[in-house]
Each structure stands twice: as C-alpha cells, then as structure tokens.
Protein backbone atom coordinates (compact mmCIF):
# COMPACT_ATOMS: atom_id res chain seq x y z
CA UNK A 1 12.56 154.54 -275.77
CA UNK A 2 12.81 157.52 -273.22
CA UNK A 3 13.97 159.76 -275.96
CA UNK A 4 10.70 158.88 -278.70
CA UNK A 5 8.27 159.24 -275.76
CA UNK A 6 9.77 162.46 -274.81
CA UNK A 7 9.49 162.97 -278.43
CA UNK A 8 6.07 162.03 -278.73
CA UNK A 9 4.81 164.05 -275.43
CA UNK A 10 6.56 167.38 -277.64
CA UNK A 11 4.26 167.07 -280.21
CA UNK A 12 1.39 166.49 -278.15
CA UNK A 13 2.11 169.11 -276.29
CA UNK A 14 3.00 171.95 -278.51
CA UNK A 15 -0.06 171.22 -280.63
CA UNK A 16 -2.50 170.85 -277.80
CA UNK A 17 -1.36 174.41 -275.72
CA UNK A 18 -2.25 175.96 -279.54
CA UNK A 19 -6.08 173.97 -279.20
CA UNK A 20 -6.23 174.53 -275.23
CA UNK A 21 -5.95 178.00 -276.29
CA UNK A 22 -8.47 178.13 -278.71
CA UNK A 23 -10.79 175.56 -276.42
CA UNK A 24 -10.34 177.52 -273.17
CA UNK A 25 -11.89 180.92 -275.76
CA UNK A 26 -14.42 179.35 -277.49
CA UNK A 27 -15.77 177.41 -274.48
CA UNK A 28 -14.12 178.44 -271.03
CA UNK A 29 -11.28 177.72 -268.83
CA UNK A 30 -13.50 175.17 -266.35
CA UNK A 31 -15.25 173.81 -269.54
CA UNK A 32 -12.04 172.91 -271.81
CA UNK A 33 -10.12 171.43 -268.41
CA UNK A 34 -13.34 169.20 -267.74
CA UNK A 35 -13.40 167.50 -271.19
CA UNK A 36 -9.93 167.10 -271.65
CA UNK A 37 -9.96 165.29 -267.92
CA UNK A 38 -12.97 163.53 -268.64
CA UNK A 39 -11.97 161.86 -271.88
CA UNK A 40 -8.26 160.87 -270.56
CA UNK A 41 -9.76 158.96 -267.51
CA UNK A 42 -12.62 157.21 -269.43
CA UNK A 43 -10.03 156.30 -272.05
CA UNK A 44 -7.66 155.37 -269.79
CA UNK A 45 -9.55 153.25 -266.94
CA UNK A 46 -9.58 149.90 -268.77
CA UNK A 47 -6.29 149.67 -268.57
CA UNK A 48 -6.00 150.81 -264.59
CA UNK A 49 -9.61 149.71 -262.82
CA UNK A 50 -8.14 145.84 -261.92
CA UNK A 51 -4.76 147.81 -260.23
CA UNK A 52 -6.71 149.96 -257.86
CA UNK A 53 -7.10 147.65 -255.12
CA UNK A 54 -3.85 147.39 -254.61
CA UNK A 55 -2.86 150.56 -254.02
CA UNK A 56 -1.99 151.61 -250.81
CA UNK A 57 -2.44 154.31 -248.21
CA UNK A 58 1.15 156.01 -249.44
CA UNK A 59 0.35 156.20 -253.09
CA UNK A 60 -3.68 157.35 -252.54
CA UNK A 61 -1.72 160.39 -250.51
CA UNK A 62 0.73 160.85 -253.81
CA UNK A 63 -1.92 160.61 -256.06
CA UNK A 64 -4.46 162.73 -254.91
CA UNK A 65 -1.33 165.30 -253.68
CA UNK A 66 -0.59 165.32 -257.54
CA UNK A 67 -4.33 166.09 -258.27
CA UNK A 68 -4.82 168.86 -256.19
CA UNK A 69 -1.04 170.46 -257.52
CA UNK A 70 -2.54 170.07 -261.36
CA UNK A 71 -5.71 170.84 -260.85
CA UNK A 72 -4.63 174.66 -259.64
CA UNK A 73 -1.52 174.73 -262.19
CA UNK A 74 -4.14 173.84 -264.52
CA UNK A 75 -6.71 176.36 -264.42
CA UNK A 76 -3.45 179.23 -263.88
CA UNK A 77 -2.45 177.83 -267.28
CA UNK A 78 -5.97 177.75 -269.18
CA UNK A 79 -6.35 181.39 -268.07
CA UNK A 80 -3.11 182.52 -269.20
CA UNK A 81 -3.81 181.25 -272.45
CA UNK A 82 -7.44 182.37 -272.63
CA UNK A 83 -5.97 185.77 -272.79
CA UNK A 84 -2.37 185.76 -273.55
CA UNK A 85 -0.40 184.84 -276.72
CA UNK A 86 1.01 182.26 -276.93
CA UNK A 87 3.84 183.65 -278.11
CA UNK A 88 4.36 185.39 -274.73
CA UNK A 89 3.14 182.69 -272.53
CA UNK A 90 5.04 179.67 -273.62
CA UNK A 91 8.19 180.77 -273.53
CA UNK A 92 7.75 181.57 -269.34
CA UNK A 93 6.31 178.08 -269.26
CA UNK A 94 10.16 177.14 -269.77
CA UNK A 95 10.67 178.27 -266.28
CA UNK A 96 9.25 174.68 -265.47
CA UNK A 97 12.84 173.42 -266.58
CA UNK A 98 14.91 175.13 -263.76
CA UNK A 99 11.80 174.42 -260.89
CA UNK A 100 11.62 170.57 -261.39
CA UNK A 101 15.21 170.22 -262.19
CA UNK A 102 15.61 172.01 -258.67
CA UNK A 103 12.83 169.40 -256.63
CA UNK A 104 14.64 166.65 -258.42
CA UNK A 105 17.85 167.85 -257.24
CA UNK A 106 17.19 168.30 -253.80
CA UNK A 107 14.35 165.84 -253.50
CA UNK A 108 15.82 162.82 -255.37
CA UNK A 109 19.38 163.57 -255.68
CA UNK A 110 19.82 164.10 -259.45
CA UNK A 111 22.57 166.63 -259.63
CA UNK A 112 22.27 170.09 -261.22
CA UNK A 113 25.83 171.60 -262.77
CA UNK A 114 27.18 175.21 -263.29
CA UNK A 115 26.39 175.01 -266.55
CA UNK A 116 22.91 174.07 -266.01
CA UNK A 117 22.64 177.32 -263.64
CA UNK A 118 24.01 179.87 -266.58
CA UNK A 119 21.43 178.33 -268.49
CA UNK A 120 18.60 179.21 -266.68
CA UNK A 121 20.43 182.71 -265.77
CA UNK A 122 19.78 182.79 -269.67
CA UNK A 123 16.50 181.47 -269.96
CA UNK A 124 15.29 184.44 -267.03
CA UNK A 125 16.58 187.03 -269.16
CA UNK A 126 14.74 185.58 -272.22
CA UNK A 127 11.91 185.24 -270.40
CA UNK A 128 12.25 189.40 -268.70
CA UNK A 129 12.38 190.32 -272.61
CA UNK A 130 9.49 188.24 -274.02
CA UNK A 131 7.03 189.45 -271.33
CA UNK A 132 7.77 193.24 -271.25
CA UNK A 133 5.95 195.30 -274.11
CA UNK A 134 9.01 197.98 -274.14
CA UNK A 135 12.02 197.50 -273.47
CA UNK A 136 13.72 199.79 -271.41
CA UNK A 137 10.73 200.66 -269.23
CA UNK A 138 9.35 198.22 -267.92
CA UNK A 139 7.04 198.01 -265.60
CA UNK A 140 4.23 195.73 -264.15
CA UNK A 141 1.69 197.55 -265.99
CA UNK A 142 3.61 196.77 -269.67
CA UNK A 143 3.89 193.42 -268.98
CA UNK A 144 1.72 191.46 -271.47
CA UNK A 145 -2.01 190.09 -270.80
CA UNK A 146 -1.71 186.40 -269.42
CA UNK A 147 1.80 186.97 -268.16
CA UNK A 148 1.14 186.89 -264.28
CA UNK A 149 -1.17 183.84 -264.46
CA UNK A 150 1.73 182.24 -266.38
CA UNK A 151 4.24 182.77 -263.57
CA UNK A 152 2.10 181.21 -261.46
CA UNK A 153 1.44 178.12 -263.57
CA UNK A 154 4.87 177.58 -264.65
CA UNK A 155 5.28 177.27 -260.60
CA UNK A 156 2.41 174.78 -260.16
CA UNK A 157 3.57 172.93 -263.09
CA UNK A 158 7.43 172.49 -262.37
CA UNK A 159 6.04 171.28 -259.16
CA UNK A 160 3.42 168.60 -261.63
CA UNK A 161 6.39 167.75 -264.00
CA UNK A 162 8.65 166.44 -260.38
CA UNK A 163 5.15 164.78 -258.85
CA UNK A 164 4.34 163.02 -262.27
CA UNK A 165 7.95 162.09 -262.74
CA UNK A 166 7.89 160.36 -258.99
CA UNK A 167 4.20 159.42 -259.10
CA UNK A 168 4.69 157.26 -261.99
CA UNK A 169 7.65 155.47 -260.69
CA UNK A 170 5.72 154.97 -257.54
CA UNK A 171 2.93 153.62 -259.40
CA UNK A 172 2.80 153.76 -263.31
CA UNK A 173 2.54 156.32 -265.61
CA UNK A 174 -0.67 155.06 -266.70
CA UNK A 175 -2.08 155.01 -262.85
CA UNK A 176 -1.00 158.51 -262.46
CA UNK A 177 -2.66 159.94 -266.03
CA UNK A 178 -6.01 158.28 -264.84
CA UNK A 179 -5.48 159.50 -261.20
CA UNK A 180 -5.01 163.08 -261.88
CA UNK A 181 -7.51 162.90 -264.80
CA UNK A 182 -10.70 161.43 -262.77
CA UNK A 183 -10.16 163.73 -259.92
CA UNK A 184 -10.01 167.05 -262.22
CA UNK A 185 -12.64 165.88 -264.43
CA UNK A 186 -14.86 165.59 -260.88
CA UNK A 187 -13.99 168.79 -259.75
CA UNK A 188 -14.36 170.37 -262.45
CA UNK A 189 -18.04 169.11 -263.13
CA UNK A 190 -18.81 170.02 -259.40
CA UNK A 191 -17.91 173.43 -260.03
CA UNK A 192 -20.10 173.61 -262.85
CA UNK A 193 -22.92 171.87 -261.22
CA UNK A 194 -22.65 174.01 -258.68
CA UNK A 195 -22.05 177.37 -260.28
CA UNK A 196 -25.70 176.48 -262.24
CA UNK A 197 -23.17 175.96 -265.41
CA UNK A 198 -23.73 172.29 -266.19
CA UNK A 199 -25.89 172.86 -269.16
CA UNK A 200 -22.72 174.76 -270.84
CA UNK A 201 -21.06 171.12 -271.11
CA UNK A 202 -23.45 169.76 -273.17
CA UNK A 203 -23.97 173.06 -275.25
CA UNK A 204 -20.50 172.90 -276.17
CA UNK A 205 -20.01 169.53 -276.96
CA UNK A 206 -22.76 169.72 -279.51
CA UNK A 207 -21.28 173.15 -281.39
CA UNK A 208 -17.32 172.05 -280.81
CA UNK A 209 -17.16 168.30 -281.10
CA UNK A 210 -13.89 168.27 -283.39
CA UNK A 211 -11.94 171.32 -280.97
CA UNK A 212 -12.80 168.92 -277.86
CA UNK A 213 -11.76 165.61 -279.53
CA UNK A 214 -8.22 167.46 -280.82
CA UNK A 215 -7.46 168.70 -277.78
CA UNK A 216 -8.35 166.14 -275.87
CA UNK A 217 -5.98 163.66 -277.71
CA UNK A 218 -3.59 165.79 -278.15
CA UNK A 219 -2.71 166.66 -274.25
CA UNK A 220 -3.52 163.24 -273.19
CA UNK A 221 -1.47 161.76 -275.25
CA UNK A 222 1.84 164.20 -273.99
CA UNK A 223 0.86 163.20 -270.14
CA UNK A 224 1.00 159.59 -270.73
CA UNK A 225 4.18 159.99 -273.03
CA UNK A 226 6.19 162.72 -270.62
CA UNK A 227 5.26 160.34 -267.41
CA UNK A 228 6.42 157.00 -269.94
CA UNK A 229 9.52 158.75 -270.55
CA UNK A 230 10.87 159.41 -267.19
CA UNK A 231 10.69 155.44 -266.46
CA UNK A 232 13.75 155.57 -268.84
CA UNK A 233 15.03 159.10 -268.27
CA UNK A 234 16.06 161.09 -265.06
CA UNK A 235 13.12 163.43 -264.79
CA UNK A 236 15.11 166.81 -265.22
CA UNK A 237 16.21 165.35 -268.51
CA UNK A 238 12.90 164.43 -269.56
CA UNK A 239 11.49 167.49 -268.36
CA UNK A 240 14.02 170.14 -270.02
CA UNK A 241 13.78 167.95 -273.33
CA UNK A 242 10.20 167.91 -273.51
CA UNK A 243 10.09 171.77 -272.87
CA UNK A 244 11.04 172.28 -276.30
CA UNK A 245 7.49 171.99 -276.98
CA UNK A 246 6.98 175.88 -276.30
CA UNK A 247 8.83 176.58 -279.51
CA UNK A 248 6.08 174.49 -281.45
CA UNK A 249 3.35 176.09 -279.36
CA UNK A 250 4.74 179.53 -280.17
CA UNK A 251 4.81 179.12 -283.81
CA UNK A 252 1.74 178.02 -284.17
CA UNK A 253 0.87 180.95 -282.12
CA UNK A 254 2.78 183.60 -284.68
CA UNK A 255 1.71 181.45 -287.81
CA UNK A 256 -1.87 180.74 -287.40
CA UNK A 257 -3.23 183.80 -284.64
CA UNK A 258 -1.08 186.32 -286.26
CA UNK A 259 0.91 187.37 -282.95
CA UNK A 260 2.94 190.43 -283.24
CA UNK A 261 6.23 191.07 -281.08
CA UNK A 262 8.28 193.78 -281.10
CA UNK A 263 12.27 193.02 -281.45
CA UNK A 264 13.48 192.50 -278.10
CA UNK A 265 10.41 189.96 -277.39
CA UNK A 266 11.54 187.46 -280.36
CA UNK A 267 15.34 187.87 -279.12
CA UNK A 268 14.13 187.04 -275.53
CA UNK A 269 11.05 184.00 -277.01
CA UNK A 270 14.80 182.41 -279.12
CA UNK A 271 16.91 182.59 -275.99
CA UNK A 272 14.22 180.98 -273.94
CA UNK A 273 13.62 178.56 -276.31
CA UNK A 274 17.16 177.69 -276.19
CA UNK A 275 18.27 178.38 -273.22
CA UNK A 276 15.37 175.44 -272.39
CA UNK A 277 16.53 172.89 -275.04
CA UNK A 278 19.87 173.02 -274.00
CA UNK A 279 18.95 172.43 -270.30
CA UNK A 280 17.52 169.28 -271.50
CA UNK A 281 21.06 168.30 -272.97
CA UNK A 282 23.04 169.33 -269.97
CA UNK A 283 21.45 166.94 -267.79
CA UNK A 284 23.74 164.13 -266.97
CA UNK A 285 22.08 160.83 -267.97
C-alpha cells in the first residue's frame, strides 16, 4: 500500500509542479497557492470537522508549526517556478531527499548509511551542473533565473516532507492535508484582502477555471497520498521515492515549454534524477 500511494503522490506531483508553473504565470504566486489551499480544505473537511475536538494542545502546536513551515516553502517554490524552468528547478528540489532523510535521522532515529551519503555527494554535483549556465565559470550571476528561490524551498520543504511525515502519524494524514490547507488558504486571502487584490481571485477563476481545477487536484491529491504513504513507509523512504517526481516534472518541462540546456545541465538534471531515485532504494525498510 505504501509503495502505490507513494506511487500515486509521483504522479500528482510531477504533473501538478508542470500546472503550478503555468498557474503561478498566468495568475500569480499568492493567487495559484490560495486556490489550490482553498479547494483541498473544502474538499477535505467532511471527512475531518467531527475529529477536531479532540485534538489537543500538542497537535494544534504541530499543526499550525507545519502551516507556517509550508506556507513560506510554498510561496519560495511558486516563485521559483514563476520564473525558472522547470528543467532547472526540479532537479534542486531533490535536495529535499538528503534534508528530511537527515531530520528523520536525527529526529526519529531512522538510520542514514554510507551509501546513502555518496548519493547525495552525487546528487550535489548534479544539482552544481544543472543550475550553472557555463560550465567552467561559474558564478552567482550565471546561475539560472529561479535557482536561489529554489534553494530556499527545497530547505523549507525537506523540513514539510519530515513535519508531514510526523504530523500525520501524530494525527492522520487526512487531519494534516486539511490543517495545512485551511490555514494557507486564510493567509493567503488575507494578503490579498489586504494588499486591495481580492478582486484578482474572482477575475481569475472566471478566465482559468480548468488551470485551477487541474492543479488543484493534481497537488492535493500527492499531499494526501505522500502523507498516506509514510503510515506504511519510514518517511526517508517515502520521501526519496516520491522525489522521482522531478523527472516527470522536468519532462514535461523540456517537452511541452520547449526548455533548452546546454550539455553539462542534462548530465547534471540525469544524475540528480538518479542520484534521488536511488536514495529512495537505499533506505532500509
């Protein structure tokens, strides 16, 4: 069961990065993040509102802890989409293999082997390659457009992947998806509200029903399957499995947005890419 949901949240995932990318565009960062929120909580709370009440102090603190990570991870990965490729940008998102195979390690006591550690020596090189426009100069200025917000997302969402994996084993995966979903859809809406941008929401949904819908689905459906899995996975396993995604995202991103890369970056975006599968495999069970 661990492995199909893992399965399932791959699919989800890879397909929806390609729409967040195209939703986050067409219709903003704050604007894609609020619909996609909005529609997993209201979608989700039938199956959650009778469970609230017995929730208790703790998992309120690990819930709304695991809002505020995702909400900020979030946004950092909207933006590097918005105006990265996703060519470039999904293969750093593997970094969130090593990161929450670390926190589990140290945090939970799942183990990490040597192997494991030349692996992500391997995926970091993959990763230097795919982001650099020329090789053998690089420089901060060469890196690619979307790059640095990546970074920082893949760090916010390593630290997601760990507080979804123990969220939803303090709770249920379920609990968690709404959780997280309710509060960003809130904040995000307040921001709008408050930034005079609230008529945008309705503008869009009228001109981009179909984009909002897919996407929506599509990353909804990954959370709930990724947080599913890890009730029958350890959550570096599920996490380094599931990563495989970014090598669905990026051909989507070379088929259908025509994304050039010059030699060295398609070496490095196939040594991430497996580099990050194999992780997933190396993780004792």
């Amino acid at each position: 069961m661990g492995i199909l949901f893992a399965s399932i949240a791959i699919l989800g995932w890879g397909f929806g990065d390609f729409l967040i990318q195209r939703s986050a565009r067409k219709i903003g960062d704050w604007e894609a993040l609020f619909f996609i929120t909005f529609f997993g909580a209201l979608f989700l709370l039938p199956f959650v509102y009778k469970e609230l009440q017995f929730l208790s102090l703790y998992d309120w603190f690990v819930l709304t802890g695991t809002s505020i990570v995702i909400l900020v991870a979030g946004l950092l990965d909207f933006d590097a989409l918005r105006v990265g490729k996703l060519s470039i940008v999904e293969p750093i998102y593997a970094m969130e293999v090593p990161i929450t195979i670390a926190l589990a390690t140290f945090l939970v006591g799942e183990s990490m082997s040597s192997t494991q550690f030349v692996l992500v020596a391997a995926l970091l090189i993959g990763i230097f390659l795919v982001s650099s426009k020329h090789f053998g100069r690089m420089r901060i200025r060469t890196l690619e457009k979307g790059v640095f917000f990546a970074i920082l997302a893949t760090i916010g969402m390593g630290l997601s992947n760990f507080l979804f994996g123990f969220a939803s084993r303090a709770t249920d995966p379920l609990m968690i998806n709404w959780f997280t979903s309710a509060f960003m859809a809130i904040a995000t809406i307040v921001y709008l509200l408050y930034t005079r941008q609230g008529w945008k929401v309705v503008h869009n949904w009228n001109k981009n029903k179909r984009l909002i819908l897919g996407v929506s689905f599509s990353d909804n459906l990954a959370w709930v399957a990724y947080s599913t899995a890890i009730l029958y996975l350890p959550i570096g396993l599920t996490t380094g499995l599931t990563e495989s995604y970014i090598a669905l995202a990026a051909v989507l991103g070379l088929i259908f947005n025509n994304e050039r890369l010059a030699h060295h970056q398609r070496f490095g975006l196939i040594l991430s890419v497996v580099a990050a599968v194999s992780l997933a495999f190396s993780a004792p069970l």
